[in-house]
N, C-alpha and C. Protein backbone atom coordinates (compact mmCIF):
# COMPACT_ATOMS: atom_id res chain seq x y z
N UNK A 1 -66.00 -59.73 33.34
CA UNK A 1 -65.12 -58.66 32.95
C UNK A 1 -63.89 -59.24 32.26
N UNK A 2 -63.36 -58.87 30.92
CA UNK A 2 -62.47 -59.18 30.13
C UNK A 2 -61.58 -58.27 30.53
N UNK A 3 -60.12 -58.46 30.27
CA UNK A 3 -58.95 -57.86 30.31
C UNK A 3 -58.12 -57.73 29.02
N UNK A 4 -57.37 -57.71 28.37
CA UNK A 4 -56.14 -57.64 27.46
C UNK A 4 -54.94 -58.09 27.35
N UNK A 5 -54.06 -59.07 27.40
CA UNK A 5 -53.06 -58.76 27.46
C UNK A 5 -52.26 -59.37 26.18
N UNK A 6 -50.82 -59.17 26.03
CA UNK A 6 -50.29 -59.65 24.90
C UNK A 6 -50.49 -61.22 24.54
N UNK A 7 -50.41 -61.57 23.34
CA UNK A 7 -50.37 -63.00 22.69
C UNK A 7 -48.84 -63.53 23.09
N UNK A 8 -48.78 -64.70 22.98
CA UNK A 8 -47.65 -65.27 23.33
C UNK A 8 -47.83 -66.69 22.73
N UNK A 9 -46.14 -66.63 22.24
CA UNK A 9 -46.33 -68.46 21.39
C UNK A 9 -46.71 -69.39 22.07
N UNK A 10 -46.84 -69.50 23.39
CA UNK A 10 -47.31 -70.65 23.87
C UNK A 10 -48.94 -70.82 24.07
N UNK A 11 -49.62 -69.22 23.58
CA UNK A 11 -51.23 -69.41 23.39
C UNK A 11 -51.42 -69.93 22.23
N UNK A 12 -50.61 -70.53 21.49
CA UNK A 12 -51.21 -71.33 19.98
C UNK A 12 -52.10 -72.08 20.48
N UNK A 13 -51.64 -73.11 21.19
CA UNK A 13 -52.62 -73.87 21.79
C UNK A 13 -54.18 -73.98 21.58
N UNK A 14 -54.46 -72.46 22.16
CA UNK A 14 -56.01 -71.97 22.46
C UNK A 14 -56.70 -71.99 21.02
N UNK A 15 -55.71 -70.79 19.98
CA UNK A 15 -56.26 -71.01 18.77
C UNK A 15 -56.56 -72.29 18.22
N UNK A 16 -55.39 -73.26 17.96
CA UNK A 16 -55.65 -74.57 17.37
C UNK A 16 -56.92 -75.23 18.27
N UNK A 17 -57.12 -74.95 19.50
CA UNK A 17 -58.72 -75.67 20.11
C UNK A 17 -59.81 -74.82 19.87
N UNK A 18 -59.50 -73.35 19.29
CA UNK A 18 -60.87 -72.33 19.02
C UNK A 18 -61.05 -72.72 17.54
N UNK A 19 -60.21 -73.26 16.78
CA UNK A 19 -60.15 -73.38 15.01
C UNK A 19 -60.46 -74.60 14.87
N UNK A 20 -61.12 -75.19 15.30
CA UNK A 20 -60.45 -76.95 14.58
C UNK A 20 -61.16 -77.08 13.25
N UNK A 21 -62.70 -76.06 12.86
CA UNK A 21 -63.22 -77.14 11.60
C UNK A 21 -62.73 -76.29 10.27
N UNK A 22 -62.54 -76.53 9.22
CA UNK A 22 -62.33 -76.24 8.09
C UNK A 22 -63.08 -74.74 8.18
N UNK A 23 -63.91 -75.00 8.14
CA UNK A 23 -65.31 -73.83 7.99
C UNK A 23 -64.68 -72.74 8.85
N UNK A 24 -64.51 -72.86 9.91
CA UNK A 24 -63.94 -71.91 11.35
C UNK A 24 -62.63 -71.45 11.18
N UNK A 25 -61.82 -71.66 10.83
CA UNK A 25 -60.75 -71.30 9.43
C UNK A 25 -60.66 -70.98 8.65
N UNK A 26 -61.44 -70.93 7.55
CA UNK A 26 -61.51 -69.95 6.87
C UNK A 26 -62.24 -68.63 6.74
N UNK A 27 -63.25 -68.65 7.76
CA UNK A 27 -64.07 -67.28 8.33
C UNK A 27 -63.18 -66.14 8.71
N UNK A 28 -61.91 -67.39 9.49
CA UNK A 28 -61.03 -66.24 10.24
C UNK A 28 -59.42 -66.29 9.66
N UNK A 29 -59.07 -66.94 8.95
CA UNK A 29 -57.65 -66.67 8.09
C UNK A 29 -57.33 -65.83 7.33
N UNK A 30 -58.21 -64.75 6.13
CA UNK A 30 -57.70 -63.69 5.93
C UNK A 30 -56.55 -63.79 5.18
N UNK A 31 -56.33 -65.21 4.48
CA UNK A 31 -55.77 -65.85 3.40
C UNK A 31 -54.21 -65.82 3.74
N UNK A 32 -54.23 -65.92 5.09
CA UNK A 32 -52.92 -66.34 5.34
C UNK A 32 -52.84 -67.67 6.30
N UNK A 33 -53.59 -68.00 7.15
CA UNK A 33 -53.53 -69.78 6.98
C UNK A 33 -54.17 -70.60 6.47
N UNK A 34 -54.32 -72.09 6.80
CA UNK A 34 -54.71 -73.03 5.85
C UNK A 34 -55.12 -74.00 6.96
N UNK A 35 -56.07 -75.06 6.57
CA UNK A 35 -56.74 -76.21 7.32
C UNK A 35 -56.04 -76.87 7.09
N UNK A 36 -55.93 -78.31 8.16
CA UNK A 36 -55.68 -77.68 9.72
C UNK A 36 -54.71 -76.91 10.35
N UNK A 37 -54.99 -75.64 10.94
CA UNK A 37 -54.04 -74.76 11.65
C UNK A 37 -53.04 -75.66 12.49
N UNK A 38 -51.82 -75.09 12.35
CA UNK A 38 -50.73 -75.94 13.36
C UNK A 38 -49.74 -75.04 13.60
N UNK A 39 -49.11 -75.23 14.62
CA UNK A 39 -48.55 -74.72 15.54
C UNK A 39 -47.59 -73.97 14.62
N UNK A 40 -46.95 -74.68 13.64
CA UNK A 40 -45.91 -73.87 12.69
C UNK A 40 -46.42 -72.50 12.00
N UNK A 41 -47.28 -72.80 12.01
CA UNK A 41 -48.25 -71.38 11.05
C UNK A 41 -48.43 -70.55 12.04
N UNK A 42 -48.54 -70.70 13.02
CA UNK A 42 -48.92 -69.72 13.92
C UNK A 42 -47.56 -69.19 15.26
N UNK A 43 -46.30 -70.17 14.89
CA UNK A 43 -45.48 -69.27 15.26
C UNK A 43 -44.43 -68.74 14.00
N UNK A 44 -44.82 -68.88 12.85
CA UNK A 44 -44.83 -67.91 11.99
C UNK A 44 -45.34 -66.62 12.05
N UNK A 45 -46.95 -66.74 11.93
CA UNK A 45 -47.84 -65.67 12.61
C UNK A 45 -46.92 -64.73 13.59
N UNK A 46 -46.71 -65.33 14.78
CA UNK A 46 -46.32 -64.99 16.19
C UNK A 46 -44.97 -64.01 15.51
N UNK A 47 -43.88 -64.42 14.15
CA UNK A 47 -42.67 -63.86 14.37
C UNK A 47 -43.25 -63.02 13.35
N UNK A 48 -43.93 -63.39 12.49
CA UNK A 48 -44.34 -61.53 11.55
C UNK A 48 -44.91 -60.59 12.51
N UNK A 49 -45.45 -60.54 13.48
CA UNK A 49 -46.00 -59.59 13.96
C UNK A 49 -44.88 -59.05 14.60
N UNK A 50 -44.19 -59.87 15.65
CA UNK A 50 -43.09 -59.67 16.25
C UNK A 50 -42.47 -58.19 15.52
N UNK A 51 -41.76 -59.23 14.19
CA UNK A 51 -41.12 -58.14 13.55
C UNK A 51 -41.66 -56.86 12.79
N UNK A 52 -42.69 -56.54 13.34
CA UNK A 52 -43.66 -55.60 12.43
C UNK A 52 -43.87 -54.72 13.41
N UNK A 53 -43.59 -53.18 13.33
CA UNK A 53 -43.89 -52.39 14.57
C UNK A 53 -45.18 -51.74 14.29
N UNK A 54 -45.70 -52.24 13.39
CA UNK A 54 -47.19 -51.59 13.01
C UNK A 54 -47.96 -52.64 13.14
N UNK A 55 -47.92 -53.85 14.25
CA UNK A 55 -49.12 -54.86 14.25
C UNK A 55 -48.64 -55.37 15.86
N UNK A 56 -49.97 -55.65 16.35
CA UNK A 56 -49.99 -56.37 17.69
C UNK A 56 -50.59 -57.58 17.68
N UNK A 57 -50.82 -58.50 18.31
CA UNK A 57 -51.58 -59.37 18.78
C UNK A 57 -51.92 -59.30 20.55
N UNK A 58 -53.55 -59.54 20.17
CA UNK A 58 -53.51 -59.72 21.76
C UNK A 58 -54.56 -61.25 22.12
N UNK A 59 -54.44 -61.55 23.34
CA UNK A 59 -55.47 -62.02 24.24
C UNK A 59 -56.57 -61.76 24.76
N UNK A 60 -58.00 -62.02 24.93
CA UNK A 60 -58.67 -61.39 26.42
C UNK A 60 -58.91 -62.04 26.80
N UNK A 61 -58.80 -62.33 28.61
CA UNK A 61 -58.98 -63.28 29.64
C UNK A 61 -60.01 -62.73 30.62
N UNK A 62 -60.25 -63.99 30.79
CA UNK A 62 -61.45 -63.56 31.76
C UNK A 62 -60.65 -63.26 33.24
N UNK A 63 -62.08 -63.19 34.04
CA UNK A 63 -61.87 -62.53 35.33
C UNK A 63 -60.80 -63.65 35.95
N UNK A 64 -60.70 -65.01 35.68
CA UNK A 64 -59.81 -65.82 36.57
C UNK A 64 -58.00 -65.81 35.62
N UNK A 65 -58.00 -65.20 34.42
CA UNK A 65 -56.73 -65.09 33.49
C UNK A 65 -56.92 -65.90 32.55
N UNK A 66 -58.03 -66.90 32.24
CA UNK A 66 -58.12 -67.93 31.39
C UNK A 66 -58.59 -67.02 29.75
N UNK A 67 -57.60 -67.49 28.65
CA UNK A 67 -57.98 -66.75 27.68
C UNK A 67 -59.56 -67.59 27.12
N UNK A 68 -60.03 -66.04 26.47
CA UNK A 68 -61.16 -66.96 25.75
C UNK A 68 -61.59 -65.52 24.50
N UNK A 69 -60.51 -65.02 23.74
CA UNK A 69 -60.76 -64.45 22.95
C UNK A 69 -59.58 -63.58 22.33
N UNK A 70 -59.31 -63.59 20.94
CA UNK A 70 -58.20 -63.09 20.20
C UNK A 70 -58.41 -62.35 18.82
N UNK A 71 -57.31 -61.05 18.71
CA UNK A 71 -57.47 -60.46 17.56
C UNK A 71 -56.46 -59.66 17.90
N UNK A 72 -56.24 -59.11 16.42
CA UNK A 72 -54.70 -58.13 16.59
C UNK A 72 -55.31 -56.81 16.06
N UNK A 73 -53.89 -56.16 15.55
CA UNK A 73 -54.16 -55.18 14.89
C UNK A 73 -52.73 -54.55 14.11
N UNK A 74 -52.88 -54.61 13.22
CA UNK A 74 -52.00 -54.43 11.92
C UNK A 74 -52.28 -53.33 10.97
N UNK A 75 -51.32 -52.89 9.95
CA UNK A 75 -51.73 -52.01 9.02
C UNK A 75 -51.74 -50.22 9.97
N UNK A 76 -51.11 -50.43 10.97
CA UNK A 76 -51.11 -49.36 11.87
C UNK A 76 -50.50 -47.97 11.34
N UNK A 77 -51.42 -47.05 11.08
CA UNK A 77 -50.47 -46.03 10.12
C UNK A 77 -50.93 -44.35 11.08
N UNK A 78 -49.74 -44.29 11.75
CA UNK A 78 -49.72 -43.03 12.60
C UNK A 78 -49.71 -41.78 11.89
N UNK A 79 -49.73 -41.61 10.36
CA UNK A 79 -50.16 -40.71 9.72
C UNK A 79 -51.32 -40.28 9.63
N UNK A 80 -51.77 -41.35 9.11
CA UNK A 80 -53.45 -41.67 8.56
C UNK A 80 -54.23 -41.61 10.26
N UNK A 81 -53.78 -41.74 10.96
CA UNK A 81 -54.40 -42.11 12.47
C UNK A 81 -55.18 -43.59 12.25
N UNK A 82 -54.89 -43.94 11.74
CA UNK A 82 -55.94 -45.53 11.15
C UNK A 82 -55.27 -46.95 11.98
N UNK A 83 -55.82 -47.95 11.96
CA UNK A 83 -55.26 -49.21 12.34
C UNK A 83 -56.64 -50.48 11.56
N UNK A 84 -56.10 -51.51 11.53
CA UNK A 84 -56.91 -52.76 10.89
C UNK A 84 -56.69 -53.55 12.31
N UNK A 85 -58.42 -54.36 12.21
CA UNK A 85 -58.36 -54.99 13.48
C UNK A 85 -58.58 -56.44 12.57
N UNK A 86 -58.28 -57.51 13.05
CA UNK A 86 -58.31 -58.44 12.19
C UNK A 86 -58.02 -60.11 13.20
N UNK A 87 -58.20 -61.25 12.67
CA UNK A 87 -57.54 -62.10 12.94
C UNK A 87 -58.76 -62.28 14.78
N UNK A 88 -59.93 -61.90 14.49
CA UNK A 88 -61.07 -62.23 15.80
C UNK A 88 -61.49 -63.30 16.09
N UNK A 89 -61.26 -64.01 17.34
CA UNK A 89 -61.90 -64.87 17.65
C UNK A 89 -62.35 -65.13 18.95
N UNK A 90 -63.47 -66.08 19.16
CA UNK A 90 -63.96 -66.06 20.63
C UNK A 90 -63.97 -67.30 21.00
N UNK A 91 -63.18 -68.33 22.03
CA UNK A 91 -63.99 -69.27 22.17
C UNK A 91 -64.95 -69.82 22.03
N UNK A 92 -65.14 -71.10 21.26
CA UNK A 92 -66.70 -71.66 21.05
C UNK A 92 -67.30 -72.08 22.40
N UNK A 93 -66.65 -72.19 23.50
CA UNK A 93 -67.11 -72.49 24.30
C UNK A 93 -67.65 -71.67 25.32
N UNK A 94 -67.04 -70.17 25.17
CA UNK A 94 -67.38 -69.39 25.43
C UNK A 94 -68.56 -68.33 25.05
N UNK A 95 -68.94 -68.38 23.57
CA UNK A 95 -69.99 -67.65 22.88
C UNK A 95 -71.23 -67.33 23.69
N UNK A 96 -71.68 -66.02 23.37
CA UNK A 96 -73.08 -66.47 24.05
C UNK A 96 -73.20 -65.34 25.18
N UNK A 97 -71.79 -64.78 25.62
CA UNK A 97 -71.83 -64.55 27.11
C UNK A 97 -71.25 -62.64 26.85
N UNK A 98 -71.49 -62.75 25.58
CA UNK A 98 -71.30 -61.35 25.46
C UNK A 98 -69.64 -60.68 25.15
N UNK A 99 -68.48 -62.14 25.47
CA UNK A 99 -67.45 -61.68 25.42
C UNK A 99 -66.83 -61.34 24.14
N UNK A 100 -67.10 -61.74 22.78
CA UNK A 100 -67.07 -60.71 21.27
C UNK A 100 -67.32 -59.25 21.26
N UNK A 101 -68.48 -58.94 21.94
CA UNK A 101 -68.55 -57.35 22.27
C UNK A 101 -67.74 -56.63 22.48
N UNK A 102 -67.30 -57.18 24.21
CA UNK A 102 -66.48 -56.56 25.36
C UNK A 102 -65.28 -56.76 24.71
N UNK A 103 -64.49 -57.67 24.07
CA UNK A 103 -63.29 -57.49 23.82
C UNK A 103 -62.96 -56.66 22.41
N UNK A 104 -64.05 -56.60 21.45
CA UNK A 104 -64.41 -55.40 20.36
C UNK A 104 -63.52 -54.24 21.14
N UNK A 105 -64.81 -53.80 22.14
CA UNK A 105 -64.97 -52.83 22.78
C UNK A 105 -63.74 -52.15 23.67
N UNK A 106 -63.33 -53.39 23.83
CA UNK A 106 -62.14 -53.34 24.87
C UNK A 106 -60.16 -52.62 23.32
N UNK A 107 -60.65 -53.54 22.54
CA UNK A 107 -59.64 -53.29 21.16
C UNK A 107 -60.26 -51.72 20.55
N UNK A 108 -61.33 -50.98 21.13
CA UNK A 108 -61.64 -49.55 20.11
C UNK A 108 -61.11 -48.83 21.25
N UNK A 109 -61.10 -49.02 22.57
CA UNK A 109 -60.55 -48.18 24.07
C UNK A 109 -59.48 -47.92 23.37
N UNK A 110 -58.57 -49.05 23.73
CA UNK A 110 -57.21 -49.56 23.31
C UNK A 110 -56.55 -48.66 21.72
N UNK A 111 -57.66 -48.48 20.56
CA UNK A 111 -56.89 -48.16 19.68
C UNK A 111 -57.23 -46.54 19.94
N UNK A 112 -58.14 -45.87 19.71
CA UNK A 112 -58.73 -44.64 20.43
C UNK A 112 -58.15 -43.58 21.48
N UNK A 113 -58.46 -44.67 22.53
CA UNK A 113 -57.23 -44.35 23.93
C UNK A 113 -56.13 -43.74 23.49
N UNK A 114 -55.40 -45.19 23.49
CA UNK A 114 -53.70 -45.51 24.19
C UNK A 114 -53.24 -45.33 22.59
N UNK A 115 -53.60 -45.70 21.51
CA UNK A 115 -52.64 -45.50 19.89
C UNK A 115 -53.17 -44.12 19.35
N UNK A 116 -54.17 -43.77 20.24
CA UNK A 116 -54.87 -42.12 19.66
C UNK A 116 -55.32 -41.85 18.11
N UNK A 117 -55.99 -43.56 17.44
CA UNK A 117 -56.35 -43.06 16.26
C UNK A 117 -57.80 -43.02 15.99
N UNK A 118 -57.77 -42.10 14.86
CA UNK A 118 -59.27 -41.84 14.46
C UNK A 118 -60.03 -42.94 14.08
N UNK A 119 -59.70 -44.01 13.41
CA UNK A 119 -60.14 -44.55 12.61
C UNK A 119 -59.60 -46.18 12.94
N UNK A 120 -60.84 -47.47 12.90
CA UNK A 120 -60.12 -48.54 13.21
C UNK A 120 -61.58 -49.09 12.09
N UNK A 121 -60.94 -50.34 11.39
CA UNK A 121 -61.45 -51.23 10.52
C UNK A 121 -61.12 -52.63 10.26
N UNK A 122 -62.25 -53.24 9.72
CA UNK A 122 -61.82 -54.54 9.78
C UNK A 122 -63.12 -55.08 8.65
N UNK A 123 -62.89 -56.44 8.29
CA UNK A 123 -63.84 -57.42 7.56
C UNK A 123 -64.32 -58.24 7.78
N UNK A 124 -65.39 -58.31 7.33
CA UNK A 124 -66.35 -59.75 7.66
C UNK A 124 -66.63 -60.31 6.95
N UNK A 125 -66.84 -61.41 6.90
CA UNK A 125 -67.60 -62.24 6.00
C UNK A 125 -69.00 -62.24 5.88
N UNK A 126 -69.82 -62.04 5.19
CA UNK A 126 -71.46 -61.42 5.65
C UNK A 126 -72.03 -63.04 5.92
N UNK A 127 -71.30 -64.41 5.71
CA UNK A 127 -71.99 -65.65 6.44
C UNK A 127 -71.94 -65.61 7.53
N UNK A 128 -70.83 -64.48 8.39
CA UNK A 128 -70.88 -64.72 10.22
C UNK A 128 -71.70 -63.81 10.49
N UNK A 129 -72.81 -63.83 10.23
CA UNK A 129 -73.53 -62.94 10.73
C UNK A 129 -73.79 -62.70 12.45
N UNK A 130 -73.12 -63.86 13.40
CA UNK A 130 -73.31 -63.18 14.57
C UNK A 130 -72.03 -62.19 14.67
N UNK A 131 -70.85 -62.08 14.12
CA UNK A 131 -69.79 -61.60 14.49
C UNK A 131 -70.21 -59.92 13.96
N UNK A 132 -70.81 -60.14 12.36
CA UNK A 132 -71.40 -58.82 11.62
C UNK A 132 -71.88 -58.04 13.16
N UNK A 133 -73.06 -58.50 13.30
CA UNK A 133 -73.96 -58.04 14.04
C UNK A 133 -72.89 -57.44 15.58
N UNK A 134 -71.99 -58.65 16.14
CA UNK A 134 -71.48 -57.87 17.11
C UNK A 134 -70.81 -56.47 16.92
N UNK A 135 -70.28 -56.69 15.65
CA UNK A 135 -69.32 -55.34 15.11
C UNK A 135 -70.16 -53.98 15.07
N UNK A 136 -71.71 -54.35 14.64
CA UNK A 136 -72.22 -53.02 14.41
C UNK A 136 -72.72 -52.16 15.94
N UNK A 137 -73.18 -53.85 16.63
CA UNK A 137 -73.29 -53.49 17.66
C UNK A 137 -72.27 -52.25 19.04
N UNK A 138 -71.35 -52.26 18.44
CA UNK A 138 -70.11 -52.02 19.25
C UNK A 138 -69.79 -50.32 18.55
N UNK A 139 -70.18 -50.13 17.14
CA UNK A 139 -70.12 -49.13 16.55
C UNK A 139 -69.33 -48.87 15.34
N UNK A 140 -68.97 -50.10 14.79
CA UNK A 140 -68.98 -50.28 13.36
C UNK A 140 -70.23 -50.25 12.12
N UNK A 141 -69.39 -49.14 11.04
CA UNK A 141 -70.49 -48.66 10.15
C UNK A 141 -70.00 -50.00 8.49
N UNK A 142 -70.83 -50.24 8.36
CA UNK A 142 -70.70 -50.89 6.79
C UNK A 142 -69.92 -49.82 5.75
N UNK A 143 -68.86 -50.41 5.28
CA UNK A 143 -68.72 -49.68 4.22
C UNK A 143 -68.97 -50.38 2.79
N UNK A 144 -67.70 -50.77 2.15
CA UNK A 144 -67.71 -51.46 1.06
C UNK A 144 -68.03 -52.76 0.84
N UNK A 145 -68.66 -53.45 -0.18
CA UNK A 145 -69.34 -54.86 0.37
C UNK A 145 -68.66 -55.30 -0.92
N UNK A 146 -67.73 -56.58 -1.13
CA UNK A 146 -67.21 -57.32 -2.05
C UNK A 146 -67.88 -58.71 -2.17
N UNK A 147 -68.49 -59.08 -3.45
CA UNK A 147 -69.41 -59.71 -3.94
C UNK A 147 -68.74 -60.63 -4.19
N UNK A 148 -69.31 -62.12 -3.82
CA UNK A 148 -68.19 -63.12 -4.25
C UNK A 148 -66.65 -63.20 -4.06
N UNK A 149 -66.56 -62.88 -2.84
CA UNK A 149 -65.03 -62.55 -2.37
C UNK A 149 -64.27 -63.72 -1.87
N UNK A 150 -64.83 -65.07 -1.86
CA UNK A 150 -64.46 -66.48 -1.37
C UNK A 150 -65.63 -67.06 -2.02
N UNK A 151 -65.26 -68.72 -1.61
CA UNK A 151 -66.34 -69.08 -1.90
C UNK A 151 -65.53 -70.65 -1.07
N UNK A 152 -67.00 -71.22 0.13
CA UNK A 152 -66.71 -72.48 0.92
C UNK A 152 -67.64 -73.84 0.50
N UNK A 153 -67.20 -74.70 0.01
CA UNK A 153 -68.27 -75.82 -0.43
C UNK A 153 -69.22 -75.52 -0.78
N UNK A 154 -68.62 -74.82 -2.26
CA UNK A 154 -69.66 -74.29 -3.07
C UNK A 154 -70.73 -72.91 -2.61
N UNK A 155 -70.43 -72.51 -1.51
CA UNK A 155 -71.37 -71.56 -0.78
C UNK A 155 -70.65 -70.03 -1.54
N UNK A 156 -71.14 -69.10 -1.97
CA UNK A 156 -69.84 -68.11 -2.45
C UNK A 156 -70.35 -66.95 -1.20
N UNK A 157 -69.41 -66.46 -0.92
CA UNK A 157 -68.92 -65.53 0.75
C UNK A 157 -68.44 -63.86 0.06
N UNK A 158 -69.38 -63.41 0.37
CA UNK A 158 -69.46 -61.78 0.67
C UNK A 158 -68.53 -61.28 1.53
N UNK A 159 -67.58 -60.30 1.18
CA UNK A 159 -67.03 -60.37 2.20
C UNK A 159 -67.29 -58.60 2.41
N UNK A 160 -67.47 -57.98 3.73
CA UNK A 160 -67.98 -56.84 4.40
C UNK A 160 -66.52 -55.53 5.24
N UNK A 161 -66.30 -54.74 4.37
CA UNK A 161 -65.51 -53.97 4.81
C UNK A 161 -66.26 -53.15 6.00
N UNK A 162 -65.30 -53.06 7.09
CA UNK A 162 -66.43 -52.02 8.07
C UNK A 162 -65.60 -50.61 9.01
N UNK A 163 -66.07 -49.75 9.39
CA UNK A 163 -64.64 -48.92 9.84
C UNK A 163 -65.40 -48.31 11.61
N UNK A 164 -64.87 -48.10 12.20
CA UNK A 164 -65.40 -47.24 13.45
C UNK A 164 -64.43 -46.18 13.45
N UNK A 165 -65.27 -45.22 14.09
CA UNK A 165 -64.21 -44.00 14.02
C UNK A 165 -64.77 -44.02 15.50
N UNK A 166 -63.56 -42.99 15.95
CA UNK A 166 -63.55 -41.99 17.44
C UNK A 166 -64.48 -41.83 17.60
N UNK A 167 -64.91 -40.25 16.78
CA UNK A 167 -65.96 -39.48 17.16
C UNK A 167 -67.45 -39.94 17.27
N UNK A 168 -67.65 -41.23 17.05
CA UNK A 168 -68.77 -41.76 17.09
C UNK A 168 -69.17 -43.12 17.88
N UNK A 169 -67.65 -43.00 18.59
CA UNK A 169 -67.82 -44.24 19.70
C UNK A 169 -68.06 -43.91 21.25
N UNK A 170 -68.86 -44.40 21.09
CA UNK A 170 -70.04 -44.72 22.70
C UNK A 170 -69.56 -44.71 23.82
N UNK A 171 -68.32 -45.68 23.97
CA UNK A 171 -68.19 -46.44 25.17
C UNK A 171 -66.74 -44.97 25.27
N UNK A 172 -66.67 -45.07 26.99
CA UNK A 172 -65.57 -44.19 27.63
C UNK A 172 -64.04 -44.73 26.67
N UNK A 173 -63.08 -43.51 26.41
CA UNK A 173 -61.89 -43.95 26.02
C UNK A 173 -61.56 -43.42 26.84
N UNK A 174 -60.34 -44.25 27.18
CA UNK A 174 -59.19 -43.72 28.79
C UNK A 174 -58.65 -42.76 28.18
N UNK A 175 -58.06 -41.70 28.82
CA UNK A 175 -57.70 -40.60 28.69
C UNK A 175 -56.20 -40.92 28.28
N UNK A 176 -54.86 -40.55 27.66
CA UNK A 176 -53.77 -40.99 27.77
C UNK A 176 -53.18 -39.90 28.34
């Protein structure tokens, strides 16, 4: 069982040991960091969000508090009822165990729930195909697909717009 709670500058740490290869960095930077991730970039990171009342960062920890998974959410527009989920990651050491799902799952409660919006989205790269796959799994629909949107040692990277709405998500939202 995963939990939630806020990011904090002293979880850089975790990221810089979930990021280390080139490749694993740029899947998940979103063209705002650079190889190798370091602590400065990411309490940069830590003070834009800070100062941004339309973006969070969080944690999810397992059942003993140990983190082993991260993503925020930015672009938060209480008009639109919308939010961008972005910036996902799972322990490599952790993979495997289902916790990409649950903490998905746990971030659509969370935006649904407690921010009451219709609409939550995010991107993929169509080379992570296990992350693709967790997203659809969870109840993300494909939308727009950008052709040649990167490109890694010569490999060129698709990159996959995707959106979940409310009315078509599965799992219980807490009531607010």
């Amino acid at each position: 069982m995963l939990r939630l709670r806020p990011y904090k500058p002293d979880d850089a740490g975790y990221l810089m040991d979930w990021l280390k290869d080139e490749r694993t960095v740029r899947l998940w930077r979103a063209d705002r960091f650079s190889y190798p991730l370091t602590k400065e970039q990411l309490e940069q990171y830590w003070e834009d969000f800070l100062s941004d009342e339309n973006a969070w960062i969080f944690l999810a920890v397992d059942e003993s508090g140990k983190p082993c998974g991260h993503f925020s959410f930015r672009r938060v527009d209480y008009a639109k009822n919308s939010a961008h989920m972005g910036f996902i990651v799972v322990n490599p050491k952790e993979r495997g165990k289902g916790y990409g799902r649950e903490m998905v799952t746990l971030a659509l409660r969370y935006a649904f729930g407690f921010l009451r919006m219709e609409r939550v989205t995010l991107g993929v790269f169509t080379v992570n195909e296990a992350a693709h796959r967790c997203y659809l799994s969870v109840g993300f629909k494909d939308e727009e697909l950008h052709r040649d949107y990167d490109c890694f040692d010569g490999e060129p990277w698709d990159y996959q717009d995707m959106a979940a709405l409310k009315d078509d998500f599965k799992e219980a939202v807490f009531p607010v």
